[in-house]
C-alpha atoms as a PDB file:
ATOM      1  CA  UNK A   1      80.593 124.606 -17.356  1.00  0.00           C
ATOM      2  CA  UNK A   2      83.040 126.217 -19.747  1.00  0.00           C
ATOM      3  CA  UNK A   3      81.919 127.149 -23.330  1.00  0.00           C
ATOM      4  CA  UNK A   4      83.684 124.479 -24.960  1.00  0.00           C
ATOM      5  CA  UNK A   5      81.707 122.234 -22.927  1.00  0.00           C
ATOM      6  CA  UNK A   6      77.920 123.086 -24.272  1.00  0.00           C
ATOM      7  CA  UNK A   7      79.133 122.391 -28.019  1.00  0.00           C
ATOM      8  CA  UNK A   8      76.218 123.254 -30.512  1.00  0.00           C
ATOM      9  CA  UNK A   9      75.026 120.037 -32.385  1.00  0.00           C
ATOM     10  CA  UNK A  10      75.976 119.484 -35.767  1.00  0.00           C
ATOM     11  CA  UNK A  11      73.435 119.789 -38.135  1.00  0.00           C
ATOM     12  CA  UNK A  12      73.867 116.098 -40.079  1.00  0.00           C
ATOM     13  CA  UNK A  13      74.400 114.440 -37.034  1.00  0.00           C
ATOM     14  CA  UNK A  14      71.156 116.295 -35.576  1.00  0.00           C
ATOM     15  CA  UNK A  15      68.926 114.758 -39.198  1.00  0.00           C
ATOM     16  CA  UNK A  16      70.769 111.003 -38.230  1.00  0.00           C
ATOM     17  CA  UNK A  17      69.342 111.550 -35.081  1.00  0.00           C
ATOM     18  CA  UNK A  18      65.948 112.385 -36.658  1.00  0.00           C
ATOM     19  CA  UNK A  19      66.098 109.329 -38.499  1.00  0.00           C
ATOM     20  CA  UNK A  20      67.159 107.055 -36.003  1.00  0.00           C
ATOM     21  CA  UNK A  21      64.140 108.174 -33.951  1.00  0.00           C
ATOM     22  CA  UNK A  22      61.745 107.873 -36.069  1.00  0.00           C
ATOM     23  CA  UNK A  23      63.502 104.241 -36.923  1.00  0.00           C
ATOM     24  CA  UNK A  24      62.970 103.113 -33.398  1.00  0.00           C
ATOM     25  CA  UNK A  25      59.247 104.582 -33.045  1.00  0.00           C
ATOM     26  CA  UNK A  26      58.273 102.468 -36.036  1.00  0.00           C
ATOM     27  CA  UNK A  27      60.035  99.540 -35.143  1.00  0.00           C
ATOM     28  CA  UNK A  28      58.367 100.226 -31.519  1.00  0.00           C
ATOM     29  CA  UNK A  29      54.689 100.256 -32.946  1.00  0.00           C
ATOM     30  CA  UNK A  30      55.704  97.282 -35.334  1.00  0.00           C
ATOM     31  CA  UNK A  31      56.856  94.967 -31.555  1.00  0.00           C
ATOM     32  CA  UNK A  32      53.588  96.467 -30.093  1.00  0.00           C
ATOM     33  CA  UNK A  33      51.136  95.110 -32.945  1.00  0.00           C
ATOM     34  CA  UNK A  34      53.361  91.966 -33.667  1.00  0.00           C
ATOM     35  CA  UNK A  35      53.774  90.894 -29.996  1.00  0.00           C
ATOM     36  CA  UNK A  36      49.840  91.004 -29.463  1.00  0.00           C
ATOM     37  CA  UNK A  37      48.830  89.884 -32.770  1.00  0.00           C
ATOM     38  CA  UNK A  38      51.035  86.543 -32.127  1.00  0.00           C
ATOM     39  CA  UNK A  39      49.595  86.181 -28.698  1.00  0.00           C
ATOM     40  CA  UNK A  40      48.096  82.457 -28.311  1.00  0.00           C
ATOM     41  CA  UNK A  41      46.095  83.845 -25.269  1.00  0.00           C
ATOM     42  CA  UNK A  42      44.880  87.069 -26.345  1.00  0.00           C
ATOM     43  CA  UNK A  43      43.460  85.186 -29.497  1.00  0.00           C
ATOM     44  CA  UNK A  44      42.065  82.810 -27.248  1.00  0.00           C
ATOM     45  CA  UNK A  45      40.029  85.859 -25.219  1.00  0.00           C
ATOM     46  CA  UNK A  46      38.997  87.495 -28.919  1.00  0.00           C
ATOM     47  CA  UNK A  47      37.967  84.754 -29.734  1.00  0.00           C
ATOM     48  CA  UNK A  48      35.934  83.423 -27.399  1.00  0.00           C
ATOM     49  CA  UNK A  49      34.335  87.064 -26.749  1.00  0.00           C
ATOM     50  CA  UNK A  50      33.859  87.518 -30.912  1.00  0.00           C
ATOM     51  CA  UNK A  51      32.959  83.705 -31.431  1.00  0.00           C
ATOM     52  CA  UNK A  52      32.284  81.445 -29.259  1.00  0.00           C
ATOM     53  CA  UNK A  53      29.861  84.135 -26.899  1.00  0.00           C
ATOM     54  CA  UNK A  54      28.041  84.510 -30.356  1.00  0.00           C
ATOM     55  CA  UNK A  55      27.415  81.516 -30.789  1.00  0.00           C
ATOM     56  CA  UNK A  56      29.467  81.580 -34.564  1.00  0.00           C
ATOM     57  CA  UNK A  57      31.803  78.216 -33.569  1.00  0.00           C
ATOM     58  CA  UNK A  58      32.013  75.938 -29.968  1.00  0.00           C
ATOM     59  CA  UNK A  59      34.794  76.514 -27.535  1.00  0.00           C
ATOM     60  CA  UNK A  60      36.392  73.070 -28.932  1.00  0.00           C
ATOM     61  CA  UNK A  61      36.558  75.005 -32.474  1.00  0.00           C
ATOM     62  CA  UNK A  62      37.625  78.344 -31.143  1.00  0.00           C
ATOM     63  CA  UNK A  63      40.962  76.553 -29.527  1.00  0.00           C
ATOM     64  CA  UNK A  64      41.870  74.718 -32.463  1.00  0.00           C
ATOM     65  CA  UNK A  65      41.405  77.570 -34.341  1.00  0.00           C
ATOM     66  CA  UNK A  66      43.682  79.846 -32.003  1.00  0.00           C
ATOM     67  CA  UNK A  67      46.312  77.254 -32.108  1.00  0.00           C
ATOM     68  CA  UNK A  68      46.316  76.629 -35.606  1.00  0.00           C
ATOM     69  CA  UNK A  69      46.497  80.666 -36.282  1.00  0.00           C
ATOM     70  CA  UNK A  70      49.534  81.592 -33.652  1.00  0.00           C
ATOM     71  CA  UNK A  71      51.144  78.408 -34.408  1.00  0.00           C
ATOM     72  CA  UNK A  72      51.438  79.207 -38.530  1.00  0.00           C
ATOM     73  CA  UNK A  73      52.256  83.121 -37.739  1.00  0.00           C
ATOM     74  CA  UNK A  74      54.842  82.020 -35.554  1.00  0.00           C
ATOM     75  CA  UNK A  75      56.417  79.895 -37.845  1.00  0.00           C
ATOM     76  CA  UNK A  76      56.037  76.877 -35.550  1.00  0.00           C
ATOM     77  CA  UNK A  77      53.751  75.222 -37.843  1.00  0.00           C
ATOM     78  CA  UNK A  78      54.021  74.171 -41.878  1.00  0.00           C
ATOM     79  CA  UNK A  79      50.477  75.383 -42.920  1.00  0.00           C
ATOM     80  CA  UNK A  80      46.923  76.855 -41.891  1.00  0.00           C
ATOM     81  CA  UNK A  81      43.945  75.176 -41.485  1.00  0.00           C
ATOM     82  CA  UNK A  82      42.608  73.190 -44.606  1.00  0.00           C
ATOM     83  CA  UNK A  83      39.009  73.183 -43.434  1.00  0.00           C
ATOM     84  CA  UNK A  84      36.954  74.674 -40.500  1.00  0.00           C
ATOM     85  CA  UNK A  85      33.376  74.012 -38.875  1.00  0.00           C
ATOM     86  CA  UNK A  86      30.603  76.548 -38.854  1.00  0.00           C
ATOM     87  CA  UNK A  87      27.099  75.676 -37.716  1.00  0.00           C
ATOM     88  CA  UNK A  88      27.201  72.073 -38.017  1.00  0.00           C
ATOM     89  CA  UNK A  89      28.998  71.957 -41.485  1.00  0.00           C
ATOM     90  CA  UNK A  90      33.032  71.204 -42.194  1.00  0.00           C
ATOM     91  CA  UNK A  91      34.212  73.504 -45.000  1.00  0.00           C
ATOM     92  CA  UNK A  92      37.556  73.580 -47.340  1.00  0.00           C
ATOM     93  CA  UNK A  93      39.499  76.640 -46.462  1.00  0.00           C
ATOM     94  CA  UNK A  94      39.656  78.442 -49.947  1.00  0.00           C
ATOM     95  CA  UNK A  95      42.854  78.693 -51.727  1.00  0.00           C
ATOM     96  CA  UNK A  96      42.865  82.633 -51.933  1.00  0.00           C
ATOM     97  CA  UNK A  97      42.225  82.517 -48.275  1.00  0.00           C
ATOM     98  CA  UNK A  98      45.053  80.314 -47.648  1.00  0.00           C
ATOM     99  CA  UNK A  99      47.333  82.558 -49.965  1.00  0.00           C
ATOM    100  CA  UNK A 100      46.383  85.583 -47.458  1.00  0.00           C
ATOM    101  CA  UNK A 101      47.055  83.476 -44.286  1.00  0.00           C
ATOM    102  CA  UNK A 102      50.327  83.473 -46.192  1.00  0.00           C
ATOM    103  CA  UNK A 103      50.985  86.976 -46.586  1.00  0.00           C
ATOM    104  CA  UNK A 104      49.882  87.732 -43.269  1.00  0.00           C
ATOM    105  CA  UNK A 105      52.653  84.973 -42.193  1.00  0.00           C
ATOM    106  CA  UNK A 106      55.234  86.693 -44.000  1.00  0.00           C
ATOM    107  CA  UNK A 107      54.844  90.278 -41.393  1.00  0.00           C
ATOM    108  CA  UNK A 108      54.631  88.400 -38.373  1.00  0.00           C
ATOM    109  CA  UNK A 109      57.413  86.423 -39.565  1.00  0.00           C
ATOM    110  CA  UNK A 110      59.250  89.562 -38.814  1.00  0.00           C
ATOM    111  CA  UNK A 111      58.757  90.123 -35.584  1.00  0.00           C
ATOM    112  CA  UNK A 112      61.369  88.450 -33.658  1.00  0.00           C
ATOM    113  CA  UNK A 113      63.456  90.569 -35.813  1.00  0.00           C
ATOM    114  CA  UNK A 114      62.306  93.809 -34.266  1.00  0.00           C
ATOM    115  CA  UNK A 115      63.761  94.189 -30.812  1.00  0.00           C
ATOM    116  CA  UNK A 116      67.649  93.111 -32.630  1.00  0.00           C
ATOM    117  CA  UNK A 117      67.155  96.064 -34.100  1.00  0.00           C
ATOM    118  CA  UNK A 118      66.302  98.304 -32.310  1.00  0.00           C
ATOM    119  CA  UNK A 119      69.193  97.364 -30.496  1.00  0.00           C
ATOM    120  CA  UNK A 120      71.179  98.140 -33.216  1.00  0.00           C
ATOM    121  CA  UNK A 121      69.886 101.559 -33.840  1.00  0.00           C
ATOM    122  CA  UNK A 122      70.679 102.479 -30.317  1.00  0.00           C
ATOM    123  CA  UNK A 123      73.986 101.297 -30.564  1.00  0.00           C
ATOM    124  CA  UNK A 124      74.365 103.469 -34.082  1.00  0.00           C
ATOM    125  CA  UNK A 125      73.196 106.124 -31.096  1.00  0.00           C
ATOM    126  CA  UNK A 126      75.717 105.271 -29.220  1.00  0.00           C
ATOM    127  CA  UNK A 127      78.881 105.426 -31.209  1.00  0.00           C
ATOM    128  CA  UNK A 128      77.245 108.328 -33.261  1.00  0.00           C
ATOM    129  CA  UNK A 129      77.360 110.233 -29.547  1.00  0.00           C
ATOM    130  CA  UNK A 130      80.869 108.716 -28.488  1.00  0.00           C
ATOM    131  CA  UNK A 131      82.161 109.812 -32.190  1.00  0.00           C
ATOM    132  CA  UNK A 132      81.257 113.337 -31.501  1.00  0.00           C
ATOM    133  CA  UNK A 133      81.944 114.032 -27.706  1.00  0.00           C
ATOM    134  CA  UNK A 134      85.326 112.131 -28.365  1.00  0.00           C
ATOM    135  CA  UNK A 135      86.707 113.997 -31.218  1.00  0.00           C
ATOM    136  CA  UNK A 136      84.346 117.012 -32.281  1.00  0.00           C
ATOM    137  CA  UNK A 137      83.779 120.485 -30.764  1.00  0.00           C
ATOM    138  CA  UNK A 138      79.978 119.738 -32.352  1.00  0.00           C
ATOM    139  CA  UNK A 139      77.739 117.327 -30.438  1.00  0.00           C
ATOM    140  CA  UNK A 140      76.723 114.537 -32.993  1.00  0.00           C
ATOM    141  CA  UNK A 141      73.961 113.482 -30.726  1.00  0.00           C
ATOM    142  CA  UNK A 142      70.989 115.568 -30.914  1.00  0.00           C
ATOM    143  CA  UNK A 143      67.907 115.370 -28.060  1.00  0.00           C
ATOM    144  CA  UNK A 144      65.463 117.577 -30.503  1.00  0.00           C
ATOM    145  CA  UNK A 145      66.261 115.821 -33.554  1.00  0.00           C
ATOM    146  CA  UNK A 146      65.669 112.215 -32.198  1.00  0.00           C
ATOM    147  CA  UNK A 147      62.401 113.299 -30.277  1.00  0.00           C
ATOM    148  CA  UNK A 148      61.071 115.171 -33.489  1.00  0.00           C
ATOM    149  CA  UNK A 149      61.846 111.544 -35.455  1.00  0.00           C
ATOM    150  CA  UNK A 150      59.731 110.420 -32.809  1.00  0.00           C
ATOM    151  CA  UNK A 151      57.189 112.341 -32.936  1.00  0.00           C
ATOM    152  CA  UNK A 152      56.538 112.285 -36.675  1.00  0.00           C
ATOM    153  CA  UNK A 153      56.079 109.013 -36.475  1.00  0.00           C
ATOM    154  CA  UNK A 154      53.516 108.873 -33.548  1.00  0.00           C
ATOM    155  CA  UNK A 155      51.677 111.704 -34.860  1.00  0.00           C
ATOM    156  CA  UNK A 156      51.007 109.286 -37.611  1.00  0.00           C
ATOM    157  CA  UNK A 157      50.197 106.490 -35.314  1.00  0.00           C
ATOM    158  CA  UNK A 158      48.013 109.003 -33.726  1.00  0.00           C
ATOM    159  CA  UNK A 159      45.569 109.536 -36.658  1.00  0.00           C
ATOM    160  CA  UNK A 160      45.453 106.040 -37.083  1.00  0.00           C
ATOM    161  CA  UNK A 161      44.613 104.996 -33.556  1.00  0.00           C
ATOM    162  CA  UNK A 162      41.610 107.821 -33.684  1.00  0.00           C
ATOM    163  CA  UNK A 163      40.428 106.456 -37.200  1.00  0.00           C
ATOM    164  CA  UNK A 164      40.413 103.142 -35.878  1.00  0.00           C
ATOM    165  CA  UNK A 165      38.191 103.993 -32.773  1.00  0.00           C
ATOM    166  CA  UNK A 166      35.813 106.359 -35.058  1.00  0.00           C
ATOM    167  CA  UNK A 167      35.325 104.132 -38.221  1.00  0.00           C
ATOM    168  CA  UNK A 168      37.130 100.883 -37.171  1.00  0.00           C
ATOM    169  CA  UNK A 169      35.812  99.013 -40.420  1.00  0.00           C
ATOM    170  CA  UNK A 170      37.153 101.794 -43.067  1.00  0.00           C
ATOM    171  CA  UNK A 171      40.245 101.206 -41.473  1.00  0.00           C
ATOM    172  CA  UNK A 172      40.778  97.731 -41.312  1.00  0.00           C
ATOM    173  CA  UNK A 173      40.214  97.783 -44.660  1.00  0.00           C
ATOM    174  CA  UNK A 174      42.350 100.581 -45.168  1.00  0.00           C
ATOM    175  CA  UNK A 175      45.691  98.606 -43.899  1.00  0.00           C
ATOM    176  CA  UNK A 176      45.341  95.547 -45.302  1.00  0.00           C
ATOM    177  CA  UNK A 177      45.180  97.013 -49.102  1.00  0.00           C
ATOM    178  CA  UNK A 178      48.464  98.435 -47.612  1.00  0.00           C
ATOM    179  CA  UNK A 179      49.992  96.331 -46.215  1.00  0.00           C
ATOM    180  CA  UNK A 180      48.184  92.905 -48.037  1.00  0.00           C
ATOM    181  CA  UNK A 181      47.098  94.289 -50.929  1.00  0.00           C
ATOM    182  CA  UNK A 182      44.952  92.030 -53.021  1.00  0.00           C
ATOM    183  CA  UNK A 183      43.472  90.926 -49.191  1.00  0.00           C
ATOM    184  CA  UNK A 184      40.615  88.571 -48.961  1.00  0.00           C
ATOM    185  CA  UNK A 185      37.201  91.024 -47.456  1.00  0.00           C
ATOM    186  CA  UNK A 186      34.449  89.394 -49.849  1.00  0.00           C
ATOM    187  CA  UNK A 187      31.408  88.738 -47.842  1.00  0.00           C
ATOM    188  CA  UNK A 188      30.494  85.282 -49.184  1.00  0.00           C
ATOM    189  CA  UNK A 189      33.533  83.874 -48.066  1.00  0.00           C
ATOM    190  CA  UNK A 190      32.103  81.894 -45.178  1.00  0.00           C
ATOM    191  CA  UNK A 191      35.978  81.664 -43.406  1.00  0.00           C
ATOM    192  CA  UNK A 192      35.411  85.166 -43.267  1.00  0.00           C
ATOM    193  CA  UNK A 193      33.183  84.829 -40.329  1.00  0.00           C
ATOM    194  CA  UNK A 194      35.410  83.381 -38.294  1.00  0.00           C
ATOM    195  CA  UNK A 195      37.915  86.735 -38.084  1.00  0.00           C
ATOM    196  CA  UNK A 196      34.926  89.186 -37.678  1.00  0.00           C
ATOM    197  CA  UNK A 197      36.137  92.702 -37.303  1.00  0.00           C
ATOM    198  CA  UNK A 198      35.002  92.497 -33.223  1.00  0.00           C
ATOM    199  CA  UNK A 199      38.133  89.947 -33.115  1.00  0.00           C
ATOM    200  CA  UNK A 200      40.429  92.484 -34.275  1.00  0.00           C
ATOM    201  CA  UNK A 201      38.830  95.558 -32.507  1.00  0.00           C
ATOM    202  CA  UNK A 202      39.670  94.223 -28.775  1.00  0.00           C
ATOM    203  CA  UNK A 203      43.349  94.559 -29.713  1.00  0.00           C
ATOM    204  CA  UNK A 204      43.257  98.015 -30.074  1.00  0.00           C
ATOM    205  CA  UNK A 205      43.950  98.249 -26.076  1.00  0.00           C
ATOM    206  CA  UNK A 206      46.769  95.957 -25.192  1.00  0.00           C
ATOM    207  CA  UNK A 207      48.414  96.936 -28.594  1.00  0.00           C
ATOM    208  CA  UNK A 208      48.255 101.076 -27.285  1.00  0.00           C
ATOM    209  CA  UNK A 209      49.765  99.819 -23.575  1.00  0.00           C
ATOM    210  CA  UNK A 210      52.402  97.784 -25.334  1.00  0.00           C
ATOM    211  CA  UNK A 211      53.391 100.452 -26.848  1.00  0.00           C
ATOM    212  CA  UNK A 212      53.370 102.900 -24.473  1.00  0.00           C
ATOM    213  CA  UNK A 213      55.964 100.614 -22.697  1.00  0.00           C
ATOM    214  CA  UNK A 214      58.074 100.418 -25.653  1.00  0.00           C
ATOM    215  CA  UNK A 215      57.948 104.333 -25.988  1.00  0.00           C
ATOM    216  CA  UNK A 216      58.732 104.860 -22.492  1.00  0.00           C
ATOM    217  CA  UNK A 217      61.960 102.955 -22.703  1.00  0.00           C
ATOM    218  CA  UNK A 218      62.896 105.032 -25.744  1.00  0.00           C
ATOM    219  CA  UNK A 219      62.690 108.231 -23.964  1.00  0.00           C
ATOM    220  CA  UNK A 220      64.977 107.108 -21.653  1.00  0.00           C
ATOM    221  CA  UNK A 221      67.544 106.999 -24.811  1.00  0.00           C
ATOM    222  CA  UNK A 222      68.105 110.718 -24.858  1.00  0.00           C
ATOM    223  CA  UNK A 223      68.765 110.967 -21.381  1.00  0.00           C
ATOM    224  CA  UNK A 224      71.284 108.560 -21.267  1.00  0.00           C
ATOM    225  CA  UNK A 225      73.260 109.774 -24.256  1.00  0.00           C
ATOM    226  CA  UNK A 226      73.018 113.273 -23.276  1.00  0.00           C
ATOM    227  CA  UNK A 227      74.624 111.895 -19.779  1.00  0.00           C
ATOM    228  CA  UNK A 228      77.226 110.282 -21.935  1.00  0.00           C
ATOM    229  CA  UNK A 229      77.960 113.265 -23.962  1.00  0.00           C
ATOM    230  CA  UNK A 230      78.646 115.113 -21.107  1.00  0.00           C
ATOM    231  CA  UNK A 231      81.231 112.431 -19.643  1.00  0.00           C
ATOM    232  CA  UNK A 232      82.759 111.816 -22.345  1.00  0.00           C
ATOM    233  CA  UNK A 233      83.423 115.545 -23.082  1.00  0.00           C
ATOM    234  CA  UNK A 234      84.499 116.708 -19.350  1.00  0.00           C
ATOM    235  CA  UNK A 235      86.999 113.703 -19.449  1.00  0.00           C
ATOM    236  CA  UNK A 236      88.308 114.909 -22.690  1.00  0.00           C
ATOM    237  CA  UNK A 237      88.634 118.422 -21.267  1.00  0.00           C
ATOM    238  CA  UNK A 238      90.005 117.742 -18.375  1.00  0.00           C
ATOM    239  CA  UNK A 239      92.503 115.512 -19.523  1.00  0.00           C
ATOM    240  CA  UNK A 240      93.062 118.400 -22.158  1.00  0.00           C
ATOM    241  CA  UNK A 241      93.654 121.159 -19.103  1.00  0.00           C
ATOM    242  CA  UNK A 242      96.108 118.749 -17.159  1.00  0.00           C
ATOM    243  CA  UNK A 243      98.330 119.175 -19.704  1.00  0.00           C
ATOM    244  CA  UNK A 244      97.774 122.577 -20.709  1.00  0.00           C
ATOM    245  CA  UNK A 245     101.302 124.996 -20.064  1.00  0.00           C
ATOM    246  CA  UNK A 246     100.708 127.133 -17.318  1.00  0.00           C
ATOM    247  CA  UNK A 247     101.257 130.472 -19.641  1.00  0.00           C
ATOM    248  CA  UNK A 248      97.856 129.481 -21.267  1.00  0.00           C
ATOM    249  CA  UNK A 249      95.949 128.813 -18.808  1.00  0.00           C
END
């Protein structure tokens, strides 16, 4: 290819790129953990492996329990549950439970949300590329700086995912007074037994294949706008050299 065909990439759209990567690889691990954790079947299997195998509530209580819980983090109903059965006896649900139910709610609330945009960001991708390979010698689009946003993030993602399999209690704890803080962990609370940290620790799986989906889809992105880059540029140049005088060329 001629030179002014492998334009260098300009540095500020090389750092949009880095952010826009790193953008999708969060809003990629956010589908991954919201997608599972609103799951009415794969709270059904955690929670017949966590509870009803161990004997903590009957298969009757485990169901209502799994559709009460996807049904208020979807949205789809008004409110929790206001009491629950453990070993023979029907308890109130506390109030400062209920109150974290509801910040829990308000994430996975969110995640319809995600996939829109991260649709969006590839289309700021897209016209960021077009903008560039249509009317700059500099290619706006940059392959390094989206797959280093990319990176950062899963590095990240990496530690956590190791922590988690290592001390998977420390953890837990860890993101909720980050993400909840204030979150309800006190031991007497007898609701607590019904989301012991074995329901949790079985998502760890589908939640890492999820997004390993999601992440192979995104490195298809810099493929396809490197492909488009190209087009658009060798259509620009060509046109260009058709009507180039003779005496120049």
């Amino acid at each position: 290819m001629d030179a002014r065909m492998r334009p260098k990439v300009n540095p500020i759209g090389a750092l949009l790129c880095l952010a826009l990567g790193a953008c999708l690889a969060v809003l990629a691990i956010g589908y991954a953990v919201g997608v599972q954790a609103t799951d009415l079947e794969r709270f059904r299997e955690a929670a017949d492996t966590a509870l009803v195998q161990t004997g903590v509530i009957s298969a009757e209580h485990a169901e209502r329990l799994a559709q009460e819980t996807i049904g208020y983090l979807t949205g789809r109903r008004a409110g929790w549950l206001d009491s629950f059965a453990i070993g023979g006896q029907v308890l109130p649900v506390p109030a400062s439970f209920t109150e974290h139910m509801a910040q829990v709610q308000r994430w996975t609330k969110l995640v319809p949300y995600l996939i829109p945009l991260m649709i969006a960001a590839f289309i700021a991708l897209v016209f960021l590329t077009l903008i560039g390979a249509a009317g700059m010698r500099t290619r706006l689009f940059s392959a390094r700086g989206y797959l280093l946003g990319m990176a950062l993030v899963l590095l990240l993602t990496g530690v956590g995912f190791l922590w988690a399999l290592i001390d998977f209690q420390s953890f837990w704890g860890a993101l909720h007074q980050l993400l909840i803080p204030g979150g309800v962990f006190a031991a007497d609370e007898a609701v607590m037994q019904l989301f012991p940290l074995a329901l949790f620790q079985g998502y760890l799986t589908p939640i890492a294949l999820t997004l390993a989906y999601c992440l192979a889809a995104l490195l298809l992105v810099p493929v396809i706008l490197i492909m488009v880059d190209n087009r658009v540029r060798r259509r620009r140049y060509t046109r260009y050299a058709s009507y180039e005088p003779m005496e120049y060329r």
